[in-house]
Every structure is written in structure tokens, then in C-alpha cells.
PDB file of N, CA and C in Angstrom:
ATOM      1  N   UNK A   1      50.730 -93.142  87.742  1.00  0.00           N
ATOM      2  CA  UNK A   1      49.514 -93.424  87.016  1.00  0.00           C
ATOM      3  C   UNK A   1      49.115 -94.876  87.300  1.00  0.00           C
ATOM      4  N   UNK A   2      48.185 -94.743  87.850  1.00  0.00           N
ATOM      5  CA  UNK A   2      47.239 -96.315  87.776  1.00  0.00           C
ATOM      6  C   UNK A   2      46.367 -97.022  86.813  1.00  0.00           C
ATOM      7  N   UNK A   3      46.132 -98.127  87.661  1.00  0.00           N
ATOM      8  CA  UNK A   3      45.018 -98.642  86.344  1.00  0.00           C
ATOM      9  C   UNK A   3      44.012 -98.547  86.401  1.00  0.00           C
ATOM     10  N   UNK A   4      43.714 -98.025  87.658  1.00  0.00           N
ATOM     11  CA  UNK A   4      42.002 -96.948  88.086  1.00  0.00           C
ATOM     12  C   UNK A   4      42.085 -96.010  87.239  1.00  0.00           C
ATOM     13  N   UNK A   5      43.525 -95.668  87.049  1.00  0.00           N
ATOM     14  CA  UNK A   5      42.678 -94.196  86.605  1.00  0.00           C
ATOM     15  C   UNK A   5      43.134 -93.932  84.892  1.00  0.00           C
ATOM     16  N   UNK A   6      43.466 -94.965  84.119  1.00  0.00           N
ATOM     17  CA  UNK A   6      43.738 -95.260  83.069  1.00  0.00           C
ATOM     18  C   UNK A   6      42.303 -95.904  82.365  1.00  0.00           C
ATOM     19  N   UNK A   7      41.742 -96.537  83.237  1.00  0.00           N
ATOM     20  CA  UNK A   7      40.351 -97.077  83.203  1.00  0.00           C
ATOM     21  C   UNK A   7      39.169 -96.006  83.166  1.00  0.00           C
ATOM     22  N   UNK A   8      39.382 -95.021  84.201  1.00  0.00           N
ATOM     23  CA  UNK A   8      38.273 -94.139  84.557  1.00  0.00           C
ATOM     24  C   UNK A   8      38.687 -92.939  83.427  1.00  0.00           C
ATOM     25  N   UNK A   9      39.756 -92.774  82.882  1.00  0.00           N
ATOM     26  CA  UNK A   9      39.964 -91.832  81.926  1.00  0.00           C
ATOM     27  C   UNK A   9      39.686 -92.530  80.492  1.00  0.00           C
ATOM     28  N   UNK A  10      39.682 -93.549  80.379  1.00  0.00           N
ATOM     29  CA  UNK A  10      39.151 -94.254  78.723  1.00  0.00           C
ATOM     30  C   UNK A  10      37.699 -94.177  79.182  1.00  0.00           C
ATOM     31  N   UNK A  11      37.127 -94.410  80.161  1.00  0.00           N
ATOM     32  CA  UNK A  11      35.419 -94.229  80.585  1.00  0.00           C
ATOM     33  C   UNK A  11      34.932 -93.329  80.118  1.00  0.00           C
ATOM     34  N   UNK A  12      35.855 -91.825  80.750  1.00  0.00           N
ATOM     35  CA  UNK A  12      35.290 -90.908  79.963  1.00  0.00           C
ATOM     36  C   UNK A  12      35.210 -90.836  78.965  1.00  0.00           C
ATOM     37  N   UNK A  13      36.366 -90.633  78.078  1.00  0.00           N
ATOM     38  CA  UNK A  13      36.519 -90.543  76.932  1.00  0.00           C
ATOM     39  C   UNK A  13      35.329 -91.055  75.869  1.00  0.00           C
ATOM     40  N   UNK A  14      35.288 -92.051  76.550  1.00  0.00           N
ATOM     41  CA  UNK A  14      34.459 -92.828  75.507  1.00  0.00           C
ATOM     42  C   UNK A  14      32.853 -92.485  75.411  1.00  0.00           C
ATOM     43  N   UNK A  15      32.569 -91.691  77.259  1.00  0.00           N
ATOM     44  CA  UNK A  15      31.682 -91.438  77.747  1.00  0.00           C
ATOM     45  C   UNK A  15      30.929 -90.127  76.725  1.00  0.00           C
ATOM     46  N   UNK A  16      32.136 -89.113  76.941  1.00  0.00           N
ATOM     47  CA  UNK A  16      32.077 -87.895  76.115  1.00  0.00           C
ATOM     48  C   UNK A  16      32.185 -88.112  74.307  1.00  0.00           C
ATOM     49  N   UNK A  17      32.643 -89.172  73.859  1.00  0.00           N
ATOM     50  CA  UNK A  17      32.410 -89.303  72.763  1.00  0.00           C
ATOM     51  C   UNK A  17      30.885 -89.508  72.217  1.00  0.00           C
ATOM     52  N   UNK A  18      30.746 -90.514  72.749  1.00  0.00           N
ATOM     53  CA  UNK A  18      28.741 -90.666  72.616  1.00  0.00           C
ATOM     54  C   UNK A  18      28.293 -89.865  72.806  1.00  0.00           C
ATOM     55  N   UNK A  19      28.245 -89.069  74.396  1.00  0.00           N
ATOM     56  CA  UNK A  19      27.417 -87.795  74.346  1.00  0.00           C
ATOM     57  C   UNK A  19      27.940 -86.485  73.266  1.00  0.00           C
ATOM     58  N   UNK A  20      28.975 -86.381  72.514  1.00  0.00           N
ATOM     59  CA  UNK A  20      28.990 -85.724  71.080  1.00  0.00           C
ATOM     60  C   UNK A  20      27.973 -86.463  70.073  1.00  0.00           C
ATOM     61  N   UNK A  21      28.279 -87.432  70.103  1.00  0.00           N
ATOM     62  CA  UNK A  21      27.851 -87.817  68.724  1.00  0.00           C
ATOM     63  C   UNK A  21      26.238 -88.222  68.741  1.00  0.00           C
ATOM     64  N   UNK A  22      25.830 -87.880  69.761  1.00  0.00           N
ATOM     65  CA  UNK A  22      24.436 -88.491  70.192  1.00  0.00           C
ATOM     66  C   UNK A  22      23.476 -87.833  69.437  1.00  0.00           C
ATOM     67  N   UNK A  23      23.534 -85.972  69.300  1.00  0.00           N
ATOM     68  CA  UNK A  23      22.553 -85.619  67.974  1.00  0.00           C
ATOM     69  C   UNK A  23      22.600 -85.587  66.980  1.00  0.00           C
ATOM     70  N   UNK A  24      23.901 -86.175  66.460  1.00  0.00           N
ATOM     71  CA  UNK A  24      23.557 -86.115  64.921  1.00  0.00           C
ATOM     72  C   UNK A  24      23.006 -87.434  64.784  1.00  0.00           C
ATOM     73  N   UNK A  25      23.871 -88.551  65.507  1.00  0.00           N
ATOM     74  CA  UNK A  25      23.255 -89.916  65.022  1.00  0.00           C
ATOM     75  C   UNK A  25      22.099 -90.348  66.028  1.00  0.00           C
ATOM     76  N   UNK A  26      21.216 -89.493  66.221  1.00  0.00           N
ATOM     77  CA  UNK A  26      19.865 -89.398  67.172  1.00  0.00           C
ATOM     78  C   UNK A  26      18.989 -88.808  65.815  1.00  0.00           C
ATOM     79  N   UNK A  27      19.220 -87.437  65.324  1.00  0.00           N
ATOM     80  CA  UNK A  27      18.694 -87.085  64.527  1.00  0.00           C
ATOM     81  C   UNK A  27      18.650 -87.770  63.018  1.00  0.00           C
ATOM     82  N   UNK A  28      20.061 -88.423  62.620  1.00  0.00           N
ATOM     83  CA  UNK A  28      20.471 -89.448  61.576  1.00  0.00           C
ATOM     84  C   UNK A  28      19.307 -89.837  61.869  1.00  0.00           C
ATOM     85  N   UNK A  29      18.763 -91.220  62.667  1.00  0.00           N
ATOM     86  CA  UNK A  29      18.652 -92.093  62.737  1.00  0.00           C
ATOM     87  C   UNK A  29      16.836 -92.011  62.805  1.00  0.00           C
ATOM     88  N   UNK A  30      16.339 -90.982  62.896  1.00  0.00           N
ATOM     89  CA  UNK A  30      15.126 -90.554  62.849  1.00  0.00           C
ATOM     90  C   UNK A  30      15.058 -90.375  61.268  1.00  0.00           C
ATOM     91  N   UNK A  31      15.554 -89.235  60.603  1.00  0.00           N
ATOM     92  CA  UNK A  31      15.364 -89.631  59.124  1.00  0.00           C
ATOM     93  C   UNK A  31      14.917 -89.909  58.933  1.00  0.00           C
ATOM     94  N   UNK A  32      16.282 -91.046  58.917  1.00  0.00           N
ATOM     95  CA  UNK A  32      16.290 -92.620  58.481  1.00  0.00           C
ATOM     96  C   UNK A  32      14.832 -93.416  58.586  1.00  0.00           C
ATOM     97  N   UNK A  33      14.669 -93.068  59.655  1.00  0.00           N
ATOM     98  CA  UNK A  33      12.900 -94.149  60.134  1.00  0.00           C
ATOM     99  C   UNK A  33      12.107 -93.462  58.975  1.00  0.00           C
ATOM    100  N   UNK A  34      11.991 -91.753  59.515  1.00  0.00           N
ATOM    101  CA  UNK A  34      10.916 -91.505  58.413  1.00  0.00           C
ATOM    102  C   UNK A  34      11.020 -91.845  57.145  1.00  0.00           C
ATOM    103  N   UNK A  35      12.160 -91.292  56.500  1.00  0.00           N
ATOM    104  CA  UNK A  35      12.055 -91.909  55.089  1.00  0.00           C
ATOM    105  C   UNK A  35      12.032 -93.341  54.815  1.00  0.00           C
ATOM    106  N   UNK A  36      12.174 -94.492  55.582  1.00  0.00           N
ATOM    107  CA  UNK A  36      11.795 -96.090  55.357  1.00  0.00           C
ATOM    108  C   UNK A  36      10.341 -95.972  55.494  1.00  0.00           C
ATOM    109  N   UNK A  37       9.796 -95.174  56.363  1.00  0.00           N
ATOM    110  CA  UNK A  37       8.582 -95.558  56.244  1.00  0.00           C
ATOM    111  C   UNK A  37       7.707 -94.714  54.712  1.00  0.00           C
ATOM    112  N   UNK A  38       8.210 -93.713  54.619  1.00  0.00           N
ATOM    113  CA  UNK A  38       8.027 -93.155  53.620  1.00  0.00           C
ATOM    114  C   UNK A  38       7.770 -94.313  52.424  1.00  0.00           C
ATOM    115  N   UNK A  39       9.333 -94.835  52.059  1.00  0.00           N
ATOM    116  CA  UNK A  39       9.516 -95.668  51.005  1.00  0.00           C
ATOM    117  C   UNK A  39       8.774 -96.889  51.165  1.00  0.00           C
ATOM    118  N   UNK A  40       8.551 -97.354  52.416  1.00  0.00           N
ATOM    119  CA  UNK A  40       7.277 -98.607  52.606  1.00  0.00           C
ATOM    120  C   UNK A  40       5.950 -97.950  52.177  1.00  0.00           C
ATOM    121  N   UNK A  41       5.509 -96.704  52.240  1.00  0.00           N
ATOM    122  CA  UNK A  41       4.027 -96.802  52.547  1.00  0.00           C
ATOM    123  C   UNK A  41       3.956 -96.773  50.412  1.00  0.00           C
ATOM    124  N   UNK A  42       4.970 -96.112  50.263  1.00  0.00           N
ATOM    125  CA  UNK A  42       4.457 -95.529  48.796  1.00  0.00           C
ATOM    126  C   UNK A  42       5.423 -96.258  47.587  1.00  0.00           C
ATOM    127  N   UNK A  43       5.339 -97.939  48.152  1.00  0.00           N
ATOM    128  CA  UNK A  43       6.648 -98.798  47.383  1.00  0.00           C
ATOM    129  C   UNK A  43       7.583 -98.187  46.596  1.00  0.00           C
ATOM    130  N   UNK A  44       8.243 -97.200  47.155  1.00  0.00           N
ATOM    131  CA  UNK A  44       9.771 -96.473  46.493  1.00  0.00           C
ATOM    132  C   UNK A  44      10.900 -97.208  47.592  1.00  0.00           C
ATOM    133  N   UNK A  45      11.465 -98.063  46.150  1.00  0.00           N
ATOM    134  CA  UNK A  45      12.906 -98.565  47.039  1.00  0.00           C
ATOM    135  C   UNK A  45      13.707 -98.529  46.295  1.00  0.00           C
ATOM    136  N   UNK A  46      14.281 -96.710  46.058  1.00  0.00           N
ATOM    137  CA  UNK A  46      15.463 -96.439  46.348  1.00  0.00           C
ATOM    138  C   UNK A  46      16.306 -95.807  47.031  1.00  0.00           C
ATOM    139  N   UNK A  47      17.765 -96.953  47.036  1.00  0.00           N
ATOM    140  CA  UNK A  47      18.651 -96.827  48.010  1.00  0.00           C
ATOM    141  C   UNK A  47      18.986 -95.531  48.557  1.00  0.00           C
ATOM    142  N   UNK A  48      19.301 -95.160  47.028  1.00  0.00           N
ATOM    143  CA  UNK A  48      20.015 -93.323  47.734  1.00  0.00           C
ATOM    144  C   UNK A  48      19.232 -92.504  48.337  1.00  0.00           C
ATOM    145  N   UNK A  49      17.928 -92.673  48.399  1.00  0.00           N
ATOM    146  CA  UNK A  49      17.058 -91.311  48.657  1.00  0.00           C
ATOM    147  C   UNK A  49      16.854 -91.205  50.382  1.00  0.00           C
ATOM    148  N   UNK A  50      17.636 -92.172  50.958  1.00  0.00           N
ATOM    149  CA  UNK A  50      18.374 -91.387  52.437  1.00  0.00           C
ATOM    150  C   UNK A  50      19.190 -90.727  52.493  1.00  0.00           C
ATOM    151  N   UNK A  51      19.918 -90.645  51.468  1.00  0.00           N
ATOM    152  CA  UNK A  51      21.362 -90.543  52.067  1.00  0.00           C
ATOM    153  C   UNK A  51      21.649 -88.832  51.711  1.00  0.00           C
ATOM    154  N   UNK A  52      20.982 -87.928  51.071  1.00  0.00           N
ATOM    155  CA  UNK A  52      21.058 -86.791  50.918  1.00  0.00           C
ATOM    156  C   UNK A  52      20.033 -85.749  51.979  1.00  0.00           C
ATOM    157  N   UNK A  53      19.172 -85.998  52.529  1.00  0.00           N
ATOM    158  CA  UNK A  53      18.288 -85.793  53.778  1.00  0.00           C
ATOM    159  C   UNK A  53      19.084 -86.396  54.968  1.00  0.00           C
ATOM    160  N   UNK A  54      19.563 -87.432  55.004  1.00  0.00           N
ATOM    161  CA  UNK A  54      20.394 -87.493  56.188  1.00  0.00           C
ATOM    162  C   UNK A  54      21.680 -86.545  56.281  1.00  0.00           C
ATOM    163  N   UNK A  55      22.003 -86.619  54.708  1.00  0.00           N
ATOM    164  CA  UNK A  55      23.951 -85.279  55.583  1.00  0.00           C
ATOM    165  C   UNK A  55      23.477 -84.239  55.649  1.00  0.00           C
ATOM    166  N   UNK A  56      21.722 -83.822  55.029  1.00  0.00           N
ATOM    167  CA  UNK A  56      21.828 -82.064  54.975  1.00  0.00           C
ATOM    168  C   UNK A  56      21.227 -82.207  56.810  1.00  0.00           C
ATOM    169  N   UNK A  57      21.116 -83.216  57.335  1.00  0.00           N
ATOM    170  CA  UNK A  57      19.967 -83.258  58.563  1.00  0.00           C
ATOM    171  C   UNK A  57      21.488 -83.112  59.859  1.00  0.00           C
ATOM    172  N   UNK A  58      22.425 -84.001  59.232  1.00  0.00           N
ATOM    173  CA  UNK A  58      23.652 -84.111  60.471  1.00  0.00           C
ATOM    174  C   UNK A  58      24.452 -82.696  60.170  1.00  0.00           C
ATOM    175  N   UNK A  59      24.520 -82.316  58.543  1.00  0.00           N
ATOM    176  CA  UNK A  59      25.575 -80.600  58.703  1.00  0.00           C
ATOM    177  C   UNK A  59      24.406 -79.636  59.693  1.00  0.00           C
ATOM    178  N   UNK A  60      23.187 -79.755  59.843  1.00  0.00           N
ATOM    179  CA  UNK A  60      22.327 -78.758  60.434  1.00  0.00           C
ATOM    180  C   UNK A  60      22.206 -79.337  61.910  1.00  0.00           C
ATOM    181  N   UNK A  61      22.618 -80.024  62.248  1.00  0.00           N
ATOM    182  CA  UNK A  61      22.906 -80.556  63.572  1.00  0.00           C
ATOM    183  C   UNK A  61      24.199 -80.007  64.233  1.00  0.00           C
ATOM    184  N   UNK A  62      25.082 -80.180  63.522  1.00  0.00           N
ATOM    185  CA  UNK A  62      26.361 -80.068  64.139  1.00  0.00           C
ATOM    186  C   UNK A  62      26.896 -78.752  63.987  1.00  0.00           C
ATOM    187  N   UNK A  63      25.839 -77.935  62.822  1.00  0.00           N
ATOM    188  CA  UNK A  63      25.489 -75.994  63.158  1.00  0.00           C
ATOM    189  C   UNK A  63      24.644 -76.004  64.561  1.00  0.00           C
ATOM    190  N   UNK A  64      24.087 -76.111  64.710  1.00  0.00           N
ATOM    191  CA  UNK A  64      22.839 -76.370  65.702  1.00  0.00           C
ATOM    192  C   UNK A  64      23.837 -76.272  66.966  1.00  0.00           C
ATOM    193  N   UNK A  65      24.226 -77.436  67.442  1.00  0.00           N
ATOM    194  CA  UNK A  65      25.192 -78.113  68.301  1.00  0.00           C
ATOM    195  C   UNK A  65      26.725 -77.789  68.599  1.00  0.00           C
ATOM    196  N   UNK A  66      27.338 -76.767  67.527  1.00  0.00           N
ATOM    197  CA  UNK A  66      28.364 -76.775  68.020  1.00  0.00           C
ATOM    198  C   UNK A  66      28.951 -75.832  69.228  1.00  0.00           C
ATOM    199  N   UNK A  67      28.202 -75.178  69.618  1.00  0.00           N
ATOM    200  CA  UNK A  67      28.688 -74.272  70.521  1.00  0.00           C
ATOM    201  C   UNK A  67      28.886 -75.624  71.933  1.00  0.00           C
ATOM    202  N   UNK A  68      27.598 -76.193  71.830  1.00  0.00           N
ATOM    203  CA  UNK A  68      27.323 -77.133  73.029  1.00  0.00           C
ATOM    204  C   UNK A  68      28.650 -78.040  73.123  1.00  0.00           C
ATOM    205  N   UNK A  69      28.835 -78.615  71.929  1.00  0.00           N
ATOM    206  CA  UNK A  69      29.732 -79.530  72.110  1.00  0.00           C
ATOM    207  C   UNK A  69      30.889 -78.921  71.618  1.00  0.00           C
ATOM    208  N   UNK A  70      31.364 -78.044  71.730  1.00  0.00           N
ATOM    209  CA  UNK A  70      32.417 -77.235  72.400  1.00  0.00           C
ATOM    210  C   UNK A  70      32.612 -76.560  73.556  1.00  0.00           C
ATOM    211  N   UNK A  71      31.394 -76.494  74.338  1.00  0.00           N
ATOM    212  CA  UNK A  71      31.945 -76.664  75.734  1.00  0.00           C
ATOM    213  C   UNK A  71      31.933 -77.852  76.324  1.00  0.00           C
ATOM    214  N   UNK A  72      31.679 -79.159  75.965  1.00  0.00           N
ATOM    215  CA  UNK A  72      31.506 -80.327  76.034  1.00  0.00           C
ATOM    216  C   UNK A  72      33.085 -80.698  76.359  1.00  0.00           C
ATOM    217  N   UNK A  73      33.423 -80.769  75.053  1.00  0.00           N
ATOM    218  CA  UNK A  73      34.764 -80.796  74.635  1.00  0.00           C
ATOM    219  C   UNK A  73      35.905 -80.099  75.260  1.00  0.00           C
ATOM    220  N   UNK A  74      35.336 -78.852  75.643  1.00  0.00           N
ATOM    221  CA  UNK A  74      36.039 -77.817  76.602  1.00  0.00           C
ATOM    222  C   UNK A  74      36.093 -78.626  78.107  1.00  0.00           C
ATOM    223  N   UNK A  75      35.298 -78.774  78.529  1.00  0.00           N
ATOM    224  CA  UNK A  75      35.232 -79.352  80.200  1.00  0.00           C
ATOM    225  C   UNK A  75      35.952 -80.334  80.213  1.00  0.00           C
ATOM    226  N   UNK A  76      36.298 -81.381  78.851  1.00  0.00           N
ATOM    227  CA  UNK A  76      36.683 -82.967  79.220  1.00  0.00           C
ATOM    228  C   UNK A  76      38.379 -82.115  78.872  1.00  0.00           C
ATOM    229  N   UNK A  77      38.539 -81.373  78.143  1.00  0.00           N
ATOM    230  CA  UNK A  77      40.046 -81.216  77.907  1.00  0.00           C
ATOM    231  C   UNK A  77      40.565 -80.237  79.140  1.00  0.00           C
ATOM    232  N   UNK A  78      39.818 -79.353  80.094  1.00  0.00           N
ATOM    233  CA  UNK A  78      40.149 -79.081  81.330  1.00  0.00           C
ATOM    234  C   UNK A  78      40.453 -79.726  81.909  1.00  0.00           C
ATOM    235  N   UNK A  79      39.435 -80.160  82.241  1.00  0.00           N
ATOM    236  CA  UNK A  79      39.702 -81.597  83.053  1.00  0.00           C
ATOM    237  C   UNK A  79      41.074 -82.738  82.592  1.00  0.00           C
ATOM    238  N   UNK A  80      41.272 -82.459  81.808  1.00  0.00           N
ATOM    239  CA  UNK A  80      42.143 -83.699  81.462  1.00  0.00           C
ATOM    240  C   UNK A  80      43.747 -82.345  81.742  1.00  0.00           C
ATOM    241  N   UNK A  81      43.866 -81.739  81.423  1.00  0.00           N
ATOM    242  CA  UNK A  81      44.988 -80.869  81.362  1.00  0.00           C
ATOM    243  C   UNK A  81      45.355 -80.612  83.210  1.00  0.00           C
ATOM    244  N   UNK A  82      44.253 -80.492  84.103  1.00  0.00           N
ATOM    245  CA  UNK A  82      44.218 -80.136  85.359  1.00  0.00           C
ATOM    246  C   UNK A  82      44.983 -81.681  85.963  1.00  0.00           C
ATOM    247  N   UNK A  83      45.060 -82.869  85.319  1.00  0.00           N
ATOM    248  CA  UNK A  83      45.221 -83.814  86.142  1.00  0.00           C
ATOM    249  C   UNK A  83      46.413 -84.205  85.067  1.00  0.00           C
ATOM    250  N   UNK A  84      47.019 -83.469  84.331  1.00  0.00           N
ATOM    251  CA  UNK A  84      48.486 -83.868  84.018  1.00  0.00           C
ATOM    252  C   UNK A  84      49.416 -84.135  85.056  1.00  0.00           C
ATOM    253  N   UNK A  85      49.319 -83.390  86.381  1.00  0.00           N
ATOM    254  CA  UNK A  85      50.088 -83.250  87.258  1.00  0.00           C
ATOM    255  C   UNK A  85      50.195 -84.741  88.490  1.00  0.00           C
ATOM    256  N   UNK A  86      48.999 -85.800  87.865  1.00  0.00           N
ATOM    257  CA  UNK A  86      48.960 -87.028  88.425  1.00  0.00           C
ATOM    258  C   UNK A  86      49.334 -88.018  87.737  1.00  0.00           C
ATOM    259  N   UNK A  87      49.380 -87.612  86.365  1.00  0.00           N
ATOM    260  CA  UNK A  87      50.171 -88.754  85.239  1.00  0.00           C
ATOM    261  C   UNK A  87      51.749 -88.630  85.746  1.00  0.00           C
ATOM    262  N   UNK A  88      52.095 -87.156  85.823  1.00  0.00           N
ATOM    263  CA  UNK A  88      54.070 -87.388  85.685  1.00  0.00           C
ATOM    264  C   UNK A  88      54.519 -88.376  86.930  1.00  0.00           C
ATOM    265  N   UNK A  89      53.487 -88.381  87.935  1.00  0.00           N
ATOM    266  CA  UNK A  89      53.916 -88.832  89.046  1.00  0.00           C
ATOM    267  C   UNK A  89      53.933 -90.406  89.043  1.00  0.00           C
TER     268      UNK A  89
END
């Protein structure tokens, strides 16, 4: 095992982590905008009234999404199981 490829395997990793987490906190993060602007246009500032529209917005995301990012998840753990045979060495 090298440090190319100790490097290029945390790359991924880290690579495939973002691309998981990219629609919920893509969709989070839209909300989020709308309801600030919401609460700017019509001076309502309170705190909590993101925060229950955002988890029902990320559990309907990650229904939405999970098949995807389980084959996501599927390809990077192939991949990673296929090249055990270059770590023992």
C-alpha cells in the first residue's frame, strides 16, 4: 500500500461523501433561503420556524434518494472490496 493510493482512496471517500449528502443539504439549504426570505418580507423572526420544514424537506429527500445513493454507495464499496487484494500486498 502506498501513499498514492492512501491519498486517492481518502479522495474518494470524501468525494462520495458530498456527492451523498449533496440533496439533502442542496434541498436543506433552499428552504432555508425561502423561508428567510419569507421571514424578511413579512417581519417574522422566529428562530424555529426553519427547522421543522427543513427535516420534513431532508426525511423526503433521502425517501426520494435512497435507491440512488445506494447504488452510489454500492459502486464505492465494490470498488473498494475489488482492490483489497492491493492493500495485503
Amino acid at each position: 500500500m502506498t501513499q498514492q493510493f492512501v491519498i486517492n482512496l481518502s479522495r474518494e471517500a470524501i468525494y462520495y461523501t458530498m456527492l451523498i449528502a449533496a440533496p439533502m443539504l442542496g434541498l436543506a439549504l433552499i428552504v432555508g433561503l425561502l423561508i428567510g426570505i419569507f421571514q424578511a418580507v413579512t417581519s417574522i423572526n422566529e428562530m424555529t420556524l426553519t427547522f421543522i420544514p427543513k427535516i420534513i424537506v431532508v426525511f423526503m429527500a433521502i425517501v426520494i434518494f435512497a435507491p440512488w445513493m445506494m447504488r452510489v454507495l454500492l459502486t464505492f464499496t465494490i470498488g473498494l472490496i475489488s482492490n483489497i487484494s492491493l492493500v495485503a500486498h
